[in-house]
PDB file of N, CA and C in Angstrom:
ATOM      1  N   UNK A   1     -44.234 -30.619  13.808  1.00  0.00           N
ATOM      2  CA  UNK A   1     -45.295 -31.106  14.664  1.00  0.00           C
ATOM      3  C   UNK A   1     -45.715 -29.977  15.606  1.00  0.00           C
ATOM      4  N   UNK A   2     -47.006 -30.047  16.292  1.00  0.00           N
ATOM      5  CA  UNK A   2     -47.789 -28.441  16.972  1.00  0.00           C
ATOM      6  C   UNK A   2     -47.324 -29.202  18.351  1.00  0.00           C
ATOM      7  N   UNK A   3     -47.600 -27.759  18.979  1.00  0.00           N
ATOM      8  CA  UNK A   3     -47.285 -27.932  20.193  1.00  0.00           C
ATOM      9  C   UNK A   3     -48.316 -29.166  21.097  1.00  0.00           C
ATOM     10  N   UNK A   4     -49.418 -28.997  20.417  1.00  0.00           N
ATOM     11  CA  UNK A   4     -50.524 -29.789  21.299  1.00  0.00           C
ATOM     12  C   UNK A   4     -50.018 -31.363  20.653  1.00  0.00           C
ATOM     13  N   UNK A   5     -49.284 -31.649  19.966  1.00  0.00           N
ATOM     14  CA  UNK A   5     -48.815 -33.321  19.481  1.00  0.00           C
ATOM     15  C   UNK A   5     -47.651 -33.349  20.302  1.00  0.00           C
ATOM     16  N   UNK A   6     -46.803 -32.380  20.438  1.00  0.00           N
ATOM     17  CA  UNK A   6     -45.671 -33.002  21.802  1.00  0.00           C
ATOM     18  C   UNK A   6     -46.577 -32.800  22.843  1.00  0.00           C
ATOM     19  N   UNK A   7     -47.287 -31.953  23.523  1.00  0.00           N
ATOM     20  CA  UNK A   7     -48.038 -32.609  25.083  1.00  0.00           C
ATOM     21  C   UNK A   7     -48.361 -33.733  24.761  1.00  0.00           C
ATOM     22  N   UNK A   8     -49.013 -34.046  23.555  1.00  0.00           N
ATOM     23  CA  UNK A   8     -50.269 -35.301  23.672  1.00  0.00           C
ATOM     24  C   UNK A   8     -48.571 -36.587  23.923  1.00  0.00           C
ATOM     25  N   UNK A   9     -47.928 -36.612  23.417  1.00  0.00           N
ATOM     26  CA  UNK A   9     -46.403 -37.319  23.665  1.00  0.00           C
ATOM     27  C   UNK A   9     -46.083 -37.090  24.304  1.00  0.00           C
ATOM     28  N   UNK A  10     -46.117 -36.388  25.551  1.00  0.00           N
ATOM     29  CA  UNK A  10     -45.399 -36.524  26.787  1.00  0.00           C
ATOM     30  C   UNK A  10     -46.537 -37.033  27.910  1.00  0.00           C
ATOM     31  N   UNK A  11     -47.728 -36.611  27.073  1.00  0.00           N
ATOM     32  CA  UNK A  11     -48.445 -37.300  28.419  1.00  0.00           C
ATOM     33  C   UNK A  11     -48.937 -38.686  28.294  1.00  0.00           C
ATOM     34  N   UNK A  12     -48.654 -39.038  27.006  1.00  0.00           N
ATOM     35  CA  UNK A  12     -48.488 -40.865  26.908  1.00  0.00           C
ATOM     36  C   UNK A  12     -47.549 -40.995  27.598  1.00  0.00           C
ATOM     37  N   UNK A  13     -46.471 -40.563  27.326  1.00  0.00           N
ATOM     38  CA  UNK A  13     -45.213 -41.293  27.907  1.00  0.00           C
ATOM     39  C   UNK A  13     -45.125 -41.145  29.949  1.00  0.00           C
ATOM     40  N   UNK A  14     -46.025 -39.761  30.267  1.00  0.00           N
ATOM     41  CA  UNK A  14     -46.277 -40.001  31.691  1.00  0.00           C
ATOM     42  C   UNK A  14     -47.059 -41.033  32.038  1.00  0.00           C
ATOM     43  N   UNK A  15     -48.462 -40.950  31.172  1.00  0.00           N
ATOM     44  CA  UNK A  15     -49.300 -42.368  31.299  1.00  0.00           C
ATOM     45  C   UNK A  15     -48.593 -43.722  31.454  1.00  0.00           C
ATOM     46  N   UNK A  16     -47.396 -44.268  30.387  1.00  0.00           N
ATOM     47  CA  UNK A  16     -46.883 -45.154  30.634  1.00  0.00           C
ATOM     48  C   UNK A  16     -46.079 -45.174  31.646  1.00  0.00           C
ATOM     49  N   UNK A  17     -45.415 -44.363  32.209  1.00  0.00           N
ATOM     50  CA  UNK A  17     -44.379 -44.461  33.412  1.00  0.00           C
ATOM     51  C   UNK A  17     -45.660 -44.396  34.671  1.00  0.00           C
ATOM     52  N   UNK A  18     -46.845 -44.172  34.634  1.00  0.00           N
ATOM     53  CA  UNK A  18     -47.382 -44.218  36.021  1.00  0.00           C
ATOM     54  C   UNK A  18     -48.125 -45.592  35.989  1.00  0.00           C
ATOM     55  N   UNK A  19     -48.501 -46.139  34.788  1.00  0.00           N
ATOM     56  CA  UNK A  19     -48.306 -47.438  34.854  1.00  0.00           C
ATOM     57  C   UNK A  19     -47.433 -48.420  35.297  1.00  0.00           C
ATOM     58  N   UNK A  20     -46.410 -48.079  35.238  1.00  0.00           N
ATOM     59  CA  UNK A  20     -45.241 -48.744  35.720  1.00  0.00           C
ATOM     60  C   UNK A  20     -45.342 -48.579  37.475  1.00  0.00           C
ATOM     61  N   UNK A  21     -45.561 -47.359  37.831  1.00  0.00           N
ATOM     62  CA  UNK A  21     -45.260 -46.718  39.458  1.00  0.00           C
ATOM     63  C   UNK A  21     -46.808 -47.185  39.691  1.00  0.00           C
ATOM     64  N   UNK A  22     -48.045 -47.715  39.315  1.00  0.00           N
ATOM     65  CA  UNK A  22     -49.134 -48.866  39.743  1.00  0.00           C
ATOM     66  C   UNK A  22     -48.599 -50.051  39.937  1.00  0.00           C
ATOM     67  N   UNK A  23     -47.846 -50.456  39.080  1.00  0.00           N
ATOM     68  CA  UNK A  23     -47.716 -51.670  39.470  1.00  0.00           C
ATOM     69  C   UNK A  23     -46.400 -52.454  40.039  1.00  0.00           C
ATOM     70  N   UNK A  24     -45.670 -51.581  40.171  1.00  0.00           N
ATOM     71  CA  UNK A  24     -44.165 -51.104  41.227  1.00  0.00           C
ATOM     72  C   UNK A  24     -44.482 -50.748  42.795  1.00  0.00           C
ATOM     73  N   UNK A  25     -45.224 -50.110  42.823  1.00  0.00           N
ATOM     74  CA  UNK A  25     -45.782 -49.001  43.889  1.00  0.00           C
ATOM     75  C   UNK A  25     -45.082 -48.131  44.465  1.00  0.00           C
ATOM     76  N   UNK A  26     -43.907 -47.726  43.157  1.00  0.00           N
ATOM     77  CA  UNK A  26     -43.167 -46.390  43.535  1.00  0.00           C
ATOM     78  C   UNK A  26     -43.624 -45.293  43.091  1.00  0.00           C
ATOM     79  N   UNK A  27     -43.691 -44.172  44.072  1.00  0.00           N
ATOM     80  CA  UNK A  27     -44.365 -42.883  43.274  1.00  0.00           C
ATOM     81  C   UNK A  27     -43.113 -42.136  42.413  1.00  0.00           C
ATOM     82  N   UNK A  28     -43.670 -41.455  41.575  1.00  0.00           N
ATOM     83  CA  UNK A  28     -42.868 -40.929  40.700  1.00  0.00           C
ATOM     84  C   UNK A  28     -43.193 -39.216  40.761  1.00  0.00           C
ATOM     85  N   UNK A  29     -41.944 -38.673  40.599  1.00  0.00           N
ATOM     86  CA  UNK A  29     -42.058 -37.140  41.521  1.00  0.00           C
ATOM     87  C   UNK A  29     -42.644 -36.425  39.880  1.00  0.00           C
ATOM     88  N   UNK A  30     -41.819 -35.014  40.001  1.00  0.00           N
ATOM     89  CA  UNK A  30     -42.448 -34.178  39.203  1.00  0.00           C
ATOM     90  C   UNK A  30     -41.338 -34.412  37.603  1.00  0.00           C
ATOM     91  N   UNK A  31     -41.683 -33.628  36.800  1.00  0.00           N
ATOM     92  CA  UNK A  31     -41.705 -33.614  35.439  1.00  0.00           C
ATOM     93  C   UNK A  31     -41.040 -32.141  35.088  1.00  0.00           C
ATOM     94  N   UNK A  32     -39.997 -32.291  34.414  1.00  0.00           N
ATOM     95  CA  UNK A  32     -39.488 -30.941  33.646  1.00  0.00           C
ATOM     96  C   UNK A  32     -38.427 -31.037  32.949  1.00  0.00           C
ATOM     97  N   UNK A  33     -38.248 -30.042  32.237  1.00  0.00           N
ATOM     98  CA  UNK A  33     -38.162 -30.191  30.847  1.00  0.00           C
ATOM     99  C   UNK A  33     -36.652 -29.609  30.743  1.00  0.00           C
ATOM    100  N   UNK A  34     -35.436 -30.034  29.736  1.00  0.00           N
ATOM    101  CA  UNK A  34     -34.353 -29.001  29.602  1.00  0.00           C
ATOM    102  C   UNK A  34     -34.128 -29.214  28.012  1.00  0.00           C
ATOM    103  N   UNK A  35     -33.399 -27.777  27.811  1.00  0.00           N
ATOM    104  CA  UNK A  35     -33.807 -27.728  25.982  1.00  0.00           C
ATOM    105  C   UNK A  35     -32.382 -28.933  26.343  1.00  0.00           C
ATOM    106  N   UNK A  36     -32.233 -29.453  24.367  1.00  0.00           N
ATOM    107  CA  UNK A  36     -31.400 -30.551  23.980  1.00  0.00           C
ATOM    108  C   UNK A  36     -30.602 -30.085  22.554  1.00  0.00           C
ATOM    109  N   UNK A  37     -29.949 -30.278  22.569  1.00  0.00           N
ATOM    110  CA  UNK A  37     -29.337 -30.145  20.843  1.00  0.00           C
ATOM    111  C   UNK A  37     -29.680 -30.773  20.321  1.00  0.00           C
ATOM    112  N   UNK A  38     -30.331 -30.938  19.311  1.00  0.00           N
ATOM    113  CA  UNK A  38     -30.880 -32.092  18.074  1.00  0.00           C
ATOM    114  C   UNK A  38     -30.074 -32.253  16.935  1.00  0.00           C
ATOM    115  N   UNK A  39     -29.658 -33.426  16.601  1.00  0.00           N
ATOM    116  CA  UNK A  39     -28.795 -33.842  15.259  1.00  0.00           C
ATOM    117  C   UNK A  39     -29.790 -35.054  14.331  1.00  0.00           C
ATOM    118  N   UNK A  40     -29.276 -34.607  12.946  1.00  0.00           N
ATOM    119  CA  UNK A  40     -30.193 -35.810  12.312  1.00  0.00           C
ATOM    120  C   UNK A  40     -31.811 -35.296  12.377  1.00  0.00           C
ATOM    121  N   UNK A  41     -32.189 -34.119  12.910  1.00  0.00           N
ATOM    122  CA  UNK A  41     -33.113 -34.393  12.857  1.00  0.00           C
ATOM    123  C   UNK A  41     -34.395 -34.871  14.449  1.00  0.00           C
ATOM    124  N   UNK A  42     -33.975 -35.972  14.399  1.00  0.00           N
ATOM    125  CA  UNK A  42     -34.445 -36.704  15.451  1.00  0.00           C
ATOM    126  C   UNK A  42     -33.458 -37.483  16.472  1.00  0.00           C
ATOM    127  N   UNK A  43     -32.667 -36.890  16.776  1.00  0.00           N
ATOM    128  CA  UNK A  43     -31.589 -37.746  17.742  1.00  0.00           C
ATOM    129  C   UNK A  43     -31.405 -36.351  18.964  1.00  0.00           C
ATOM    130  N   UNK A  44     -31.261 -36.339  20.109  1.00  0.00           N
ATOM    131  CA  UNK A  44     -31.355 -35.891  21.441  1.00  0.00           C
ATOM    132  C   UNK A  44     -29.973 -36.241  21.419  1.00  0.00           C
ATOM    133  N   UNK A  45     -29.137 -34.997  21.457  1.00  0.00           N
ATOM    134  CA  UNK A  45     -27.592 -35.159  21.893  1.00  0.00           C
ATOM    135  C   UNK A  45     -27.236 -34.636  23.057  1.00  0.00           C
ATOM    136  N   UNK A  46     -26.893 -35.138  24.228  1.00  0.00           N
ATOM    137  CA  UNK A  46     -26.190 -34.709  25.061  1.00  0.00           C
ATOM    138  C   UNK A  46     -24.519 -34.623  25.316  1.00  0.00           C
ATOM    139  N   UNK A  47     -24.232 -33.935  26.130  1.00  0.00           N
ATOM    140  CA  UNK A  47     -22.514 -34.395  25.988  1.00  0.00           C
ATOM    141  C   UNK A  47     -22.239 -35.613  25.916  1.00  0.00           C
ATOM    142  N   UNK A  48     -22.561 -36.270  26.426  1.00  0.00           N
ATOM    143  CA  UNK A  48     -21.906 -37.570  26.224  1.00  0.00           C
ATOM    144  C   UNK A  48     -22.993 -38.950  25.651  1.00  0.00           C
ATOM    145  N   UNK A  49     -24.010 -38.824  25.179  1.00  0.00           N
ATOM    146  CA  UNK A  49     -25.144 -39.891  25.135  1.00  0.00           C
ATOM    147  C   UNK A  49     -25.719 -38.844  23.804  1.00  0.00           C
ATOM    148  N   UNK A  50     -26.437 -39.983  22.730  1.00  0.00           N
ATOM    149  CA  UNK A  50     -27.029 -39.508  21.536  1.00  0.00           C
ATOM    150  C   UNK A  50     -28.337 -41.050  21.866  1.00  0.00           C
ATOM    151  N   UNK A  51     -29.435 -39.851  21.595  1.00  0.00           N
ATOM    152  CA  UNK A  51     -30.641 -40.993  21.844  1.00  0.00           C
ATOM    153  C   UNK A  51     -31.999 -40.888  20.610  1.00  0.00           C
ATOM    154  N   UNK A  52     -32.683 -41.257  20.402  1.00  0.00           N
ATOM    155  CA  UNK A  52     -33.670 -40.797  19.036  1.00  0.00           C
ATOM    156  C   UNK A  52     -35.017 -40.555  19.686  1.00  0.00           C
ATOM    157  N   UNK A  53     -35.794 -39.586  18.518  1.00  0.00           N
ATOM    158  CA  UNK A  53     -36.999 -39.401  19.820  1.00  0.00           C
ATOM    159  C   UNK A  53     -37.953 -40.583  19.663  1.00  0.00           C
ATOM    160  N   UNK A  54     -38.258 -40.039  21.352  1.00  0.00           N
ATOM    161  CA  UNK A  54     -39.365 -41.138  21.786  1.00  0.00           C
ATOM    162  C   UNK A  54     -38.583 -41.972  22.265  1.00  0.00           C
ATOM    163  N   UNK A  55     -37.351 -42.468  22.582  1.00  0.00           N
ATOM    164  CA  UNK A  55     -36.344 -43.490  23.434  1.00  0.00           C
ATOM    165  C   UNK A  55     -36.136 -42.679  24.935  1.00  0.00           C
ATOM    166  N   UNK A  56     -35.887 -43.495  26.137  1.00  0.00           N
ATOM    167  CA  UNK A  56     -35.998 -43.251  26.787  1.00  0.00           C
ATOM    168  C   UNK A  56     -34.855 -43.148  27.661  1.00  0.00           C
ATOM    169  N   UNK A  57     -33.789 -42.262  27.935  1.00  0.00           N
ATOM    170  CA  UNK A  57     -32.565 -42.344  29.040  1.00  0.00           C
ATOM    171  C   UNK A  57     -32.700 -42.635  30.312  1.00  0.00           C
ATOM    172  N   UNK A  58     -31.393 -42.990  30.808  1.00  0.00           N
ATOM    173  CA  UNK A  58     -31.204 -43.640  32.371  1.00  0.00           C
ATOM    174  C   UNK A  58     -30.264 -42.740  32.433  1.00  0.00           C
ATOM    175  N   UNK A  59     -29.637 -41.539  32.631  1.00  0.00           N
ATOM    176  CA  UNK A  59     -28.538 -41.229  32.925  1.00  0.00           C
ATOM    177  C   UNK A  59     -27.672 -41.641  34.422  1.00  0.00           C
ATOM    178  N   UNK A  60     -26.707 -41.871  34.203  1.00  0.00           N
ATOM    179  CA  UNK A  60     -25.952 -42.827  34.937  1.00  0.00           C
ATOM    180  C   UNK A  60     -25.582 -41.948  36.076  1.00  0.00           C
ATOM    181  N   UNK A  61     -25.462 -42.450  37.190  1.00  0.00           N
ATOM    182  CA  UNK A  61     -25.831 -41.753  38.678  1.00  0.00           C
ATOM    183  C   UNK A  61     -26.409 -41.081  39.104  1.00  0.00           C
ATOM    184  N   UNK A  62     -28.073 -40.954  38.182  1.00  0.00           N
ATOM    185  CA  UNK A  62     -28.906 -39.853  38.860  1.00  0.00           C
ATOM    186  C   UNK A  62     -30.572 -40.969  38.719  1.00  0.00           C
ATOM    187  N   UNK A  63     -31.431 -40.432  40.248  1.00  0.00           N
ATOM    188  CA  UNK A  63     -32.675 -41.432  39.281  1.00  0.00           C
ATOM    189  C   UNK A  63     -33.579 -40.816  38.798  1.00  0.00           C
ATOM    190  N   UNK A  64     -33.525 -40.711  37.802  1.00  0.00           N
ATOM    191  CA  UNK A  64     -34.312 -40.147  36.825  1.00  0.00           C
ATOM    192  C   UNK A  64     -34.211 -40.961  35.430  1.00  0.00           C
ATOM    193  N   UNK A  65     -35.467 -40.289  34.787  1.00  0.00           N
ATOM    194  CA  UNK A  65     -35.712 -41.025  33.204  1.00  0.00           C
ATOM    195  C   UNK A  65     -35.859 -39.890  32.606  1.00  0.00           C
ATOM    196  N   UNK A  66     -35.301 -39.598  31.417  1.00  0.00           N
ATOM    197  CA  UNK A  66     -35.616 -38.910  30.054  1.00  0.00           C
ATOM    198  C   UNK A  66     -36.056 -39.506  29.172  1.00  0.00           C
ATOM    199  N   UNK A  67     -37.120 -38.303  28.029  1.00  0.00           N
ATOM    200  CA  UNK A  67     -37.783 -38.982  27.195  1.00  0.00           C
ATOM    201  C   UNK A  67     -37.414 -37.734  26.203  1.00  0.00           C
ATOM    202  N   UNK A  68     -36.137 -38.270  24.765  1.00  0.00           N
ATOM    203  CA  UNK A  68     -36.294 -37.463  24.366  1.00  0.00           C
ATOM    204  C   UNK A  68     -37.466 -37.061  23.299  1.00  0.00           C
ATOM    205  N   UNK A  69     -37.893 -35.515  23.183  1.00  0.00           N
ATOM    206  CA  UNK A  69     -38.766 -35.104  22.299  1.00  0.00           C
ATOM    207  C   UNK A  69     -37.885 -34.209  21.570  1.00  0.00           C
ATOM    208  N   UNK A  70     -37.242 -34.716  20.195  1.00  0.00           N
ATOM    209  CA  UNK A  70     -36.316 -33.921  19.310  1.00  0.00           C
ATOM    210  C   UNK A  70     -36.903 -32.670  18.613  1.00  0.00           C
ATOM    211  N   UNK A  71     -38.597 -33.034  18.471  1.00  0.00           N
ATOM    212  CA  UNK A  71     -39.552 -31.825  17.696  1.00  0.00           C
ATOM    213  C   UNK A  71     -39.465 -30.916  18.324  1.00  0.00           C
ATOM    214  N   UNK A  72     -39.220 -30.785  19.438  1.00  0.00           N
ATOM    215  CA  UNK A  72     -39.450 -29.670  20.609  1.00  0.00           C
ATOM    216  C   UNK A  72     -38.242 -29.181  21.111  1.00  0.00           C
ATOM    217  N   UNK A  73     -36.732 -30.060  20.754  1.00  0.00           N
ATOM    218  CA  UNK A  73     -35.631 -29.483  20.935  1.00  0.00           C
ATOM    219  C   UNK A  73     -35.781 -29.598  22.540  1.00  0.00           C
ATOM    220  N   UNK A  74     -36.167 -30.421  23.220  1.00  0.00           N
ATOM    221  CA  UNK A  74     -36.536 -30.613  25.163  1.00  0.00           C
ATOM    222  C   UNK A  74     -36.428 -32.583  25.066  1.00  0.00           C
ATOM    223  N   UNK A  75     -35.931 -32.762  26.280  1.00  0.00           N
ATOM    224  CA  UNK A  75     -35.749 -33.933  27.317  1.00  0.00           C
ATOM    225  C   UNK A  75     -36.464 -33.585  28.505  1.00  0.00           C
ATOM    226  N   UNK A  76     -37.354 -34.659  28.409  1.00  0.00           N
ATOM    227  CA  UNK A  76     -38.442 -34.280  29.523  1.00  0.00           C
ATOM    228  C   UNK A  76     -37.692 -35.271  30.240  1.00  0.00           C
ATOM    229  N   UNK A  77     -37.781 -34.915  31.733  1.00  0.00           N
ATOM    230  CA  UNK A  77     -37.156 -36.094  32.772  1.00  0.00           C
ATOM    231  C   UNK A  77     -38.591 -35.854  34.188  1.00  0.00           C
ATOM    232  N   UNK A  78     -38.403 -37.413  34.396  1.00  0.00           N
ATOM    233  CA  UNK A  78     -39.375 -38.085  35.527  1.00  0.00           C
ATOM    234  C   UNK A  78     -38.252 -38.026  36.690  1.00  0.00           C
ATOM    235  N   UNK A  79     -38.601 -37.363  38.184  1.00  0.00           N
ATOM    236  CA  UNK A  79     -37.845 -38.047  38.883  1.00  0.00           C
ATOM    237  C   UNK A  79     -38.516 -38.540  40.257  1.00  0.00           C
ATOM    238  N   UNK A  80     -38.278 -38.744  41.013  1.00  0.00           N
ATOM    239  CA  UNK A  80     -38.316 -39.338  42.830  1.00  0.00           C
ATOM    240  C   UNK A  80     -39.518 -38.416  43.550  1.00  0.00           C
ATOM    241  N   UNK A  81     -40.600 -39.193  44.027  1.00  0.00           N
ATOM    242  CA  UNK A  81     -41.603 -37.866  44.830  1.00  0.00           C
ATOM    243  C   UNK A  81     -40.754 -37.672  46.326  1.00  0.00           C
ATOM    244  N   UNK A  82     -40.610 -37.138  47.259  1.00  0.00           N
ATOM    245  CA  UNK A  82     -40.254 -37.680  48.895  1.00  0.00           C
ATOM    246  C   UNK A  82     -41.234 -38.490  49.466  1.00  0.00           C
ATOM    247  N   UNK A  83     -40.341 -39.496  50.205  1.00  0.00           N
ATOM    248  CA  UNK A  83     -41.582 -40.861  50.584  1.00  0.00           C
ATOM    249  C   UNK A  83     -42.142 -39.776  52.186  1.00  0.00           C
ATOM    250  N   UNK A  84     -43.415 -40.433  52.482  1.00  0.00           N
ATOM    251  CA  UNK A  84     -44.165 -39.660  53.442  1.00  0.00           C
ATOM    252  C   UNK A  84     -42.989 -40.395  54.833  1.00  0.00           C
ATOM    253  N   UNK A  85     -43.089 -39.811  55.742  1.00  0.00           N
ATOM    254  CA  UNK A  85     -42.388 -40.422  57.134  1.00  0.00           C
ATOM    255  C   UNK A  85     -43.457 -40.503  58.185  1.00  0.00           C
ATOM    256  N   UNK A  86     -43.108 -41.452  58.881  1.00  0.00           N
ATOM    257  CA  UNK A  86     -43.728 -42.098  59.837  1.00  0.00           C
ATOM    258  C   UNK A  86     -43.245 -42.690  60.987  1.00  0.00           C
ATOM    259  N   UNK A  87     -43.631 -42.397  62.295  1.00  0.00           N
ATOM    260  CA  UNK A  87     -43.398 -43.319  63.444  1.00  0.00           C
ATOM    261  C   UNK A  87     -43.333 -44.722  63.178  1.00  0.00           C
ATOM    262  N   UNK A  88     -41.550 -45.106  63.435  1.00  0.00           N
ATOM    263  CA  UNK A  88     -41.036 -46.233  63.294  1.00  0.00           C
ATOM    264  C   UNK A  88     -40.895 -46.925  61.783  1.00  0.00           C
ATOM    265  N   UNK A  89     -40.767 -45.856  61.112  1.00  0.00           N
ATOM    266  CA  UNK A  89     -40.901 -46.061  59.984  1.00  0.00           C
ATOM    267  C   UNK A  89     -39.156 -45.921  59.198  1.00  0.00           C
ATOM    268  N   UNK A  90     -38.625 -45.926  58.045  1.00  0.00           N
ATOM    269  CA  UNK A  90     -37.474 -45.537  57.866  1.00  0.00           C
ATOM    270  C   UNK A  90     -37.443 -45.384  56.206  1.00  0.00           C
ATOM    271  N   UNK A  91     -36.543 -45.032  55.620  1.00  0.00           N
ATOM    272  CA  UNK A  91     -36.390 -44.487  54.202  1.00  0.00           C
ATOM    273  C   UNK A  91     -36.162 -44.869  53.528  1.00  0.00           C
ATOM    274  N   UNK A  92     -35.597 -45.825  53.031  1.00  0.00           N
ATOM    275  CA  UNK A  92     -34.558 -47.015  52.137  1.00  0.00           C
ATOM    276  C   UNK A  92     -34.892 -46.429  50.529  1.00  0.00           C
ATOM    277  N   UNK A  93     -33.424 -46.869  50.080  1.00  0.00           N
ATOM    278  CA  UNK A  93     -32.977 -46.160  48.858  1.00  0.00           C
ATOM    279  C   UNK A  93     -32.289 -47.461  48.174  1.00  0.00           C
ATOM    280  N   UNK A  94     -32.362 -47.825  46.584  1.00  0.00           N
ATOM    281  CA  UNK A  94     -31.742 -48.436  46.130  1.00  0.00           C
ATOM    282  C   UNK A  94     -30.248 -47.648  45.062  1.00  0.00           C
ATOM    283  N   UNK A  95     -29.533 -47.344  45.238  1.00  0.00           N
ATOM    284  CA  UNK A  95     -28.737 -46.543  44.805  1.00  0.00           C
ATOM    285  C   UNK A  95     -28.370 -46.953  43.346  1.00  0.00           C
ATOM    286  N   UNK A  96     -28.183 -48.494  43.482  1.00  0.00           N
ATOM    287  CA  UNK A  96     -27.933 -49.121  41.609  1.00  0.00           C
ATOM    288  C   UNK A  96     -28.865 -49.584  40.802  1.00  0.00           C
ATOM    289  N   UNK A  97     -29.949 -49.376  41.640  1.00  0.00           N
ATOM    290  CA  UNK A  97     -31.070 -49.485  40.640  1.00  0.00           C
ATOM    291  C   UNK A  97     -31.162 -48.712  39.681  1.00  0.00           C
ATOM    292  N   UNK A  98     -32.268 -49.028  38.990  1.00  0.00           N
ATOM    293  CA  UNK A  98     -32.625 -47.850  37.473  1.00  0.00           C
ATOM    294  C   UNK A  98     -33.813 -47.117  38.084  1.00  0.00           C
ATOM    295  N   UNK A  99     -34.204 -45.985  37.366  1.00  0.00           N
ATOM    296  CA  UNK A  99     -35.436 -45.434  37.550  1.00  0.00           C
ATOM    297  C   UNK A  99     -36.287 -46.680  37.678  1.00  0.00           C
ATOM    298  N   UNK A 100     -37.727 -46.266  37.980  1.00  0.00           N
ATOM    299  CA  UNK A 100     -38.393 -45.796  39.279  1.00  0.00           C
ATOM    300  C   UNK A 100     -37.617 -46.547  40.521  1.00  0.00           C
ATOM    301  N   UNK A 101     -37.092 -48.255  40.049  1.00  0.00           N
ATOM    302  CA  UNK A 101     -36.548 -48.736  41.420  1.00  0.00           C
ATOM    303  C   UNK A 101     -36.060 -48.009  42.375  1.00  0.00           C
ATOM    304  N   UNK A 102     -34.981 -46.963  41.913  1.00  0.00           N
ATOM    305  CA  UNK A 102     -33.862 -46.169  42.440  1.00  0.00           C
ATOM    306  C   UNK A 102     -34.398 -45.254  43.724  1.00  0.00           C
ATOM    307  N   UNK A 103     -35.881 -45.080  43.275  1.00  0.00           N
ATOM    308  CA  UNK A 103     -36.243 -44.145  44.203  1.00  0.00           C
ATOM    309  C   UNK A 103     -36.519 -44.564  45.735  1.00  0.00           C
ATOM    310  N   UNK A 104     -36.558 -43.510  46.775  1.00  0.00           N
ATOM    311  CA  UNK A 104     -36.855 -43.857  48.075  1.00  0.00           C
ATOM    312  C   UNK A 104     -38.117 -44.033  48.569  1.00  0.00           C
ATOM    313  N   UNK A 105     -38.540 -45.344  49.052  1.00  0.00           N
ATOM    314  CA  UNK A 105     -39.719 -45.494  49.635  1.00  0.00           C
ATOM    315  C   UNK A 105     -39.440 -45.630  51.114  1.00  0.00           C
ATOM    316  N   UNK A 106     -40.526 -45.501  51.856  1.00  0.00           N
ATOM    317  CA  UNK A 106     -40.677 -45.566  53.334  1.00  0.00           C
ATOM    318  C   UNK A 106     -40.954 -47.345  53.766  1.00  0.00           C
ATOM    319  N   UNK A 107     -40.723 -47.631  54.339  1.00  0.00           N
ATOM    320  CA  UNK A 107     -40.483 -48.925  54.899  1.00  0.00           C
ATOM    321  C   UNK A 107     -41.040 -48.770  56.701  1.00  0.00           C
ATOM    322  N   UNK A 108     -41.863 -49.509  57.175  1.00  0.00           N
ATOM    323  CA  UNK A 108     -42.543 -49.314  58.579  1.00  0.00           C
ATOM    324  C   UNK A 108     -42.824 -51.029  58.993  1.00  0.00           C
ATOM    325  N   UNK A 109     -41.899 -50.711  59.995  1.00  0.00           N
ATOM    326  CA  UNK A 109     -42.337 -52.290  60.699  1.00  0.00           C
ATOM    327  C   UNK A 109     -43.476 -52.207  61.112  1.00  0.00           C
ATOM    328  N   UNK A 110     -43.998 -53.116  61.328  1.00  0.00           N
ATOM    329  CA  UNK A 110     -45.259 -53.752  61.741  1.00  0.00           C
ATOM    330  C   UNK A 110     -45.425 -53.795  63.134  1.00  0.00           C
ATOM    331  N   UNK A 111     -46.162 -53.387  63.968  1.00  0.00           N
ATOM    332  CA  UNK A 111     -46.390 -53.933  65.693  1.00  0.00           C
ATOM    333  C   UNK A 111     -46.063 -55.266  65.520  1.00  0.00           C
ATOM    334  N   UNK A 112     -45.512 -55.636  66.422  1.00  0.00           N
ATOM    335  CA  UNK A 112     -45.260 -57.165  66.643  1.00  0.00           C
ATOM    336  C   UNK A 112     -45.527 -57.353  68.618  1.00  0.00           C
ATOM    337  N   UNK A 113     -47.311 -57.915  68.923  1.00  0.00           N
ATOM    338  CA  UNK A 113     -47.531 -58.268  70.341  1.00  0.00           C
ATOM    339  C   UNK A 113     -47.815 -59.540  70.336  1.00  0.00           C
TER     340      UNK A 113
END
């Protein structure tokens, strides 16, 4: 497969994850890439996790998503933007959530007169 058919596959698969962060209303940070060992062909092996392409990882204590692309020998991963800060505002984090939940949004009370 050419290089311009894995972008056009990774930027569906961003399209679908910012669909998700519309209608979540978590932002989703930046995008990059680490090579992968490929077995079979089409399976994304990591040390410890074997995934097929186009499936999507949660790796366990980090928030982020991978998407492996086996043609390209790369795991693209989505992670966390920094939430903006604000007067009287505060940070909150879901730690056992999954991607996008996981990430930190800003939280701001309301005037109350």
């Amino acid at each position: 497969m050419s290089v311009m058919h894995v972008l056009l596959y990774i930027m569906y698969a961003y399209f679908i994850l910012s669909l998700n962060v519309l209608f979540t209303g978590i932002a989703q940070g930046d995008v990059f890439q680490k090579r992968v060992r490929v077995v079979n062909g089409n399976v994304c092996a990591t040390k410890k996790h074997s995934f097929k392409e186009g499936e999507y990882w949660y790796p366990p204590n980090k928030c982020v998503v991978g998407l492996c692309v086996a043609r390209n020998n790369k795991i693209a991963y989505w992670n966390c933007t920094k939430p903006p800060k604000g007067v009287g505002c505060t940070v909150k984090r879901n730690r056992t959530a999954r991607y996008p939940k996981c990430c930190p949004m800003t939280v701001c009370q309301r005037n109350q007169r």
